[in-house]
Protein backbone atom coordinates (compact mmCIF):
# COMPACT_ATOMS: atom_id res chain seq x y z
CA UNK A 1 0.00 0.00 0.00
CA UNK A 2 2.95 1.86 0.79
CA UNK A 3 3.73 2.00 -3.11
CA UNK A 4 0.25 2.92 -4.29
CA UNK A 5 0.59 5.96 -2.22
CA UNK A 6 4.45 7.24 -3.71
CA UNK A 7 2.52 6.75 -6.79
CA UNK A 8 -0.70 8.81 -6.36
CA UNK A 9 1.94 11.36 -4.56
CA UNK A 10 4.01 11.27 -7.70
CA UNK A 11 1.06 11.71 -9.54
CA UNK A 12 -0.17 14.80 -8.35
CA UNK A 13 2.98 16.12 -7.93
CA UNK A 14 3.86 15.17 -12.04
CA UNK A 15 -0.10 17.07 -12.79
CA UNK A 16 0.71 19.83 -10.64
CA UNK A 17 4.43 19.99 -12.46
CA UNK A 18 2.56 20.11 -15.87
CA UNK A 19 -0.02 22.67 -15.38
CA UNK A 20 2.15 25.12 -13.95
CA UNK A 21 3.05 27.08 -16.58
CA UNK A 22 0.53 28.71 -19.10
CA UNK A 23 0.51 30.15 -21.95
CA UNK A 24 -2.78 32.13 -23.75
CA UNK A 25 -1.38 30.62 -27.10
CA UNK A 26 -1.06 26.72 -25.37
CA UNK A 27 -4.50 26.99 -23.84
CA UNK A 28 -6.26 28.28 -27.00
CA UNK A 29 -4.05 24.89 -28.63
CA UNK A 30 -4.73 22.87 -25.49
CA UNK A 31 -8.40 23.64 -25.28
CA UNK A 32 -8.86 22.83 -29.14
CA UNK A 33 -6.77 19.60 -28.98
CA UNK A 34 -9.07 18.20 -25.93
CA UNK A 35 -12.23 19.66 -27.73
CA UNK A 36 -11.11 17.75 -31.36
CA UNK A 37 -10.35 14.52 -29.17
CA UNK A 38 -14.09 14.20 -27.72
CA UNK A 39 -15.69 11.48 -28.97
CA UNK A 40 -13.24 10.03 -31.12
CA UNK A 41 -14.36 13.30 -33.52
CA UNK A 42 -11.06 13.59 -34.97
CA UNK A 43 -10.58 9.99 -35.78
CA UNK A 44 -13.64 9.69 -37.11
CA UNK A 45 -12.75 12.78 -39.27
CA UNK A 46 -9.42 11.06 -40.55
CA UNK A 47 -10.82 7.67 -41.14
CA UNK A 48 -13.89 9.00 -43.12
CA UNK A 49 -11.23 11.09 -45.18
CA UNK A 50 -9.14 8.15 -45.53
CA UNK A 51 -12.28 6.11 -46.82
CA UNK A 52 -12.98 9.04 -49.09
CA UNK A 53 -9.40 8.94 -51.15
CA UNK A 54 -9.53 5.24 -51.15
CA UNK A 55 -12.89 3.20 -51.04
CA UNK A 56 -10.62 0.10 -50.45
CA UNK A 57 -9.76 1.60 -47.13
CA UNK A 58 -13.54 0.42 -46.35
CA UNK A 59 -12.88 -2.64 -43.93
CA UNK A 60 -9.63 -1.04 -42.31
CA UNK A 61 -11.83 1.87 -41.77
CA UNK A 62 -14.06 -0.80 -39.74
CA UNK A 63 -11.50 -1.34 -37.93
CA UNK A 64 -10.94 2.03 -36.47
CA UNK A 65 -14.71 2.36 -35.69
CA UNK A 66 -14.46 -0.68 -33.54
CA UNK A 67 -11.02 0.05 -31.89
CA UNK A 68 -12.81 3.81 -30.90
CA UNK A 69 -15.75 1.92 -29.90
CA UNK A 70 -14.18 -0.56 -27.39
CA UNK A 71 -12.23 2.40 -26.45
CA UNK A 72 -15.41 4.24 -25.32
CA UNK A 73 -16.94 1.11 -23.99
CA UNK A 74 -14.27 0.20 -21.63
CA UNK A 75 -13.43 3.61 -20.32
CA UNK A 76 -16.52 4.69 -19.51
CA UNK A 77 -18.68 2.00 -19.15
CA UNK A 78 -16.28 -0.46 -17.41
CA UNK A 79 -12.93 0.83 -15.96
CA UNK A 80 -13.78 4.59 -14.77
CA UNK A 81 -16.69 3.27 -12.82
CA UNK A 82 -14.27 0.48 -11.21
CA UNK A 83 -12.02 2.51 -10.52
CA UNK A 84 -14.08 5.75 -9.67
CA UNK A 85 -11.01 8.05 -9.01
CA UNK A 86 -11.90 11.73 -8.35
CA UNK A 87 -10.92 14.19 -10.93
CA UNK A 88 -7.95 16.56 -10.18
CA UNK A 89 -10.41 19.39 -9.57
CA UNK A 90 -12.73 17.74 -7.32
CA UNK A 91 -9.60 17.12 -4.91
CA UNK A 92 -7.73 20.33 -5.21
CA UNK A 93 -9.50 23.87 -4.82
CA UNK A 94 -6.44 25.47 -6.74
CA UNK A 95 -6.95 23.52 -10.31
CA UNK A 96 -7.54 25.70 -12.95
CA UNK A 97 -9.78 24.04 -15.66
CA UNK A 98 -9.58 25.40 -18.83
CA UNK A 99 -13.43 24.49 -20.99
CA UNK A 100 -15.87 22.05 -19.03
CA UNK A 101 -15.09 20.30 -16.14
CA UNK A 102 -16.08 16.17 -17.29
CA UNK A 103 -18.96 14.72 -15.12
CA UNK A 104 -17.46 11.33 -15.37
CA UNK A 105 -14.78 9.73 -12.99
CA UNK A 106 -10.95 10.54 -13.70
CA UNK A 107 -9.20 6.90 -14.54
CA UNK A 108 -8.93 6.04 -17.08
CA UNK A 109 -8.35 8.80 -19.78
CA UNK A 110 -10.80 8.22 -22.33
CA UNK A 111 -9.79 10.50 -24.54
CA UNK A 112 -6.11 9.03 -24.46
CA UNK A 113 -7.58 5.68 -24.60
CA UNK A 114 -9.32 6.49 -28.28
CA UNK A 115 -6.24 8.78 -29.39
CA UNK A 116 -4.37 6.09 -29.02
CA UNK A 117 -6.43 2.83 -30.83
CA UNK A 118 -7.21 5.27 -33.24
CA UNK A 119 -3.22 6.29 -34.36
CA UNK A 120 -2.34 1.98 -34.07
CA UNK A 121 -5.21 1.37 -36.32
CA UNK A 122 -5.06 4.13 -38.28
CA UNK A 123 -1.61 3.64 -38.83
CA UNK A 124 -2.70 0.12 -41.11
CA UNK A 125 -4.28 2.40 -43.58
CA UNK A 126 -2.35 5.37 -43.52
CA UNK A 127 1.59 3.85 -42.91
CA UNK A 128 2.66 6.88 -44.37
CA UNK A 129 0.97 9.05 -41.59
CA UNK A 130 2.03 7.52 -38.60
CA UNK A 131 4.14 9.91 -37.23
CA UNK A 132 1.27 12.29 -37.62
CA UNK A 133 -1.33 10.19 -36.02
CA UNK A 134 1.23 9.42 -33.23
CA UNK A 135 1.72 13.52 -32.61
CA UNK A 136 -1.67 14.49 -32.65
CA UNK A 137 -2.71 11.25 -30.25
CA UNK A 138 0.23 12.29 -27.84
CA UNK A 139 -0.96 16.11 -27.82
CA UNK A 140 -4.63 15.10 -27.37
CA UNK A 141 -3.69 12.88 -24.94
CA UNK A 142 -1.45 15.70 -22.92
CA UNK A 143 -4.12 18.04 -23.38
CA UNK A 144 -5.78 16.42 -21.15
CA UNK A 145 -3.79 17.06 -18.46
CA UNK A 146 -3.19 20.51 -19.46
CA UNK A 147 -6.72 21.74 -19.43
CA UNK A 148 -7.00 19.98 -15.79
CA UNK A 149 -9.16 17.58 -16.04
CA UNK A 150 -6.43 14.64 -15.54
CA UNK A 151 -3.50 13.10 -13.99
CA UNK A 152 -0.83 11.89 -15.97
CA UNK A 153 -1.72 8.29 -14.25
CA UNK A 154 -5.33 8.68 -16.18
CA UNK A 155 -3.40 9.65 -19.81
CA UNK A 156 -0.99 6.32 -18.85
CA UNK A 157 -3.93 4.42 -18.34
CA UNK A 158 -5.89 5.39 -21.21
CA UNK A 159 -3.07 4.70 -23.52
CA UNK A 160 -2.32 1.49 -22.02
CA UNK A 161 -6.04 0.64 -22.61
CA UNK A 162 -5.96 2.39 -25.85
CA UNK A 163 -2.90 -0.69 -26.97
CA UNK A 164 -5.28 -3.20 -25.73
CA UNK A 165 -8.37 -2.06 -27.32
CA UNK A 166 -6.57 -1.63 -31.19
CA UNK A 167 -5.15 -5.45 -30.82
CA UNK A 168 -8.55 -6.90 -30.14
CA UNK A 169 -10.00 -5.15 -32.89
CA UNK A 170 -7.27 -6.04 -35.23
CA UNK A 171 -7.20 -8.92 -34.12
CA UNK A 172 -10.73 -9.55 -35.08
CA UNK A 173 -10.10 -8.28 -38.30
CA UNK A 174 -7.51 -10.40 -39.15
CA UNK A 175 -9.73 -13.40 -38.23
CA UNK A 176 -11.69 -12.60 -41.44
CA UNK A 177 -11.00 -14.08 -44.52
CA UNK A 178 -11.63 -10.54 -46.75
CA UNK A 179 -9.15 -8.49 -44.18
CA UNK A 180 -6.85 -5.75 -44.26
């Protein structure tokens, strides 16, 4: 237990670290990288673009729907309830949130969950765009923490989740006999 507590402790001392400094520029970025993130919206966005230079993209494209999907499903739905860690503003009176404070639970981060199946299985139909999908899923993710609405535990934990969620779904698309 003695661990789990250097860690939470680390934790808020690594969130506090990171929103120290701010910048009118960063949170205009910040705010709009957190905003694009909700939802999966940007994904969505890039797949559907994808799909629209390339109608062969169709069933990777699937792909990314259901990676974003299990995404959603087991951040909200499964792990944040489990879990049901406060967000960083509901335990510190000095957070400063920049756009709406979330109504659900803190762990894990669901937008860094999606950012990051999204940029593994975009990455199948876009190879050339990786380190683009990788950048904007590591700013999204940051944002995150930026605007104050998580610790960088929560990001960790999304992404980690994020991993997970993008092998099972390509996973079930390479079980098909018409995949990728």
């Amino acid at each position: 237990m003695n661990a789990l507590r250097h860690l939470i402790e680390w934790d808020t001392a690594a969130r506090v670290w990171l929103t120290t400094y701010h910048h009118p520029i960063a949170d205009v970025v910040m705010e709009g990288l957190s905003v694009i993130g909700r939802g999966g919206g940007i994904w969505i966005a890039i797949t559907l673009a994808l799909v629209g230079l390339d109608r062969s993209r169709g069933r990777a494209a699937a792909l990314v729907l259901v990676a974003l999907t299990l995404a959603f499903v087991m951040t909200d739905l499964v792990v944040k309830p489990l879990v049901a860690r406060a967000r960083p503003f509901e335990g510190a009176v000095a957070v400063r949130v920049i756009d709406r404070r979330p109504l659900t639970y803190s762990f894990p981060s669901g937008h860094a969950a999606s950012a990051v199946a999204a940029a593994i299985t975009l990455g199948r139909i876009w190879p050339r765009g990786r380190l683009l999908l990788w950048s904007l899923a590591t700013l999204v993710a940051l944002s995150r923490i930026y605007v104050g609405v998580h610790y960088p535990l929560d990001v960790l934990g999304g992404a980690a989740l994020g991993v997970a969620c993008a092998w099972v779904a390509t996973r079930v698309g390479s079980r098909s006999p018409t995949s990728i």
